[in-house]
Protein backbone atom coordinates (compact mmCIF):
# COMPACT_ATOMS: atom_id res chain seq x y z
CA UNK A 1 5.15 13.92 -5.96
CA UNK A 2 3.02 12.31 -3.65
CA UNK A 3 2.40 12.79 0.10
CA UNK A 4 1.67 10.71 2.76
CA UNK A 5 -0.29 11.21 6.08
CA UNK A 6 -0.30 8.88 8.90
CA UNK A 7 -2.59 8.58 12.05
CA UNK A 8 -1.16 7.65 15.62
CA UNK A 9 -2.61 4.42 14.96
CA UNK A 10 -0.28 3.87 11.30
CA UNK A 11 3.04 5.22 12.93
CA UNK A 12 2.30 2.57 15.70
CA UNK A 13 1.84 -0.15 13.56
CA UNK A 14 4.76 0.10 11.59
CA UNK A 15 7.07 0.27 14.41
CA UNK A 16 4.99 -3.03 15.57
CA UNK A 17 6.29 -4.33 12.24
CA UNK A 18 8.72 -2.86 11.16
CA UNK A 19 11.49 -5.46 11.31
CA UNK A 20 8.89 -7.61 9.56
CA UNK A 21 8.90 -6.00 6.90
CA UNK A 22 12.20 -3.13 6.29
CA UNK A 23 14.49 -4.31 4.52
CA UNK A 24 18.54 -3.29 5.65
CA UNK A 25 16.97 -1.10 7.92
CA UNK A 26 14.78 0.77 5.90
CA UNK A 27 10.98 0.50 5.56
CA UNK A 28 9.35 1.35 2.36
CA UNK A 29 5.73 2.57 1.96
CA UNK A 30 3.89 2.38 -1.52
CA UNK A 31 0.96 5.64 -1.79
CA UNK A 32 -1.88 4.42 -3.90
CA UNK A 33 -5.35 6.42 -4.07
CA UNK A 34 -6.82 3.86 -2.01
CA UNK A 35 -4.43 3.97 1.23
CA UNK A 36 -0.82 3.12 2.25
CA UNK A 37 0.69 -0.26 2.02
CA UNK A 38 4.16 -2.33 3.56
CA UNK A 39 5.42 -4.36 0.50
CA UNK A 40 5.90 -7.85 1.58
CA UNK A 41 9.28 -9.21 1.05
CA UNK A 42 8.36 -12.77 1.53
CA UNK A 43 5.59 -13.06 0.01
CA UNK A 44 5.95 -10.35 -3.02
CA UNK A 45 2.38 -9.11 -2.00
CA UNK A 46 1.19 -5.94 0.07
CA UNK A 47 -0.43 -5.21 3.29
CA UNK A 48 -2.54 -2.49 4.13
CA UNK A 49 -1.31 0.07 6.78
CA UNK A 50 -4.03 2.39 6.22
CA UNK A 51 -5.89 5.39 4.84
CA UNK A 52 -5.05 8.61 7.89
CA UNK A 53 -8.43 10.19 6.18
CA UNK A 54 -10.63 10.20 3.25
CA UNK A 55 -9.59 11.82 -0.02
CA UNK A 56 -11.19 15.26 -0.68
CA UNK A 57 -14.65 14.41 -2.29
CA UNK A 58 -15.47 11.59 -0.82
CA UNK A 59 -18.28 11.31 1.22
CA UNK A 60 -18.45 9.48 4.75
């Protein structure tokens, strides 16, 4: 199971977008270790949404 976190600034954006990119209404969101993503319909590609903080271990 995987969980996702979002900042202000993520929840924002995918309202900005959202009709960009849900599709009948519903948005989907692909987790990967290196951030969140919106799966691009058109193209078949990906665009980042973000990364709410950095994974335990890493350093800033």
């Amino acid at each position: 199971m995987a969980t996702a976190e979002f900042s202000r600034d993520m929840v924002e954006t995918m309202l900005t977008y959202f009709d960009a990119y849900a599709d009948e209404g519903v948005l989907a969101v692909e987790v990967t270790s290196w951030g969140l993503w919106l799966p691009n319909k058109v193209t078949g590609g990906r665009q980042f949404l973000g990364l709410a903080k950095l994974p335990d271990g890493y350093r800033q």
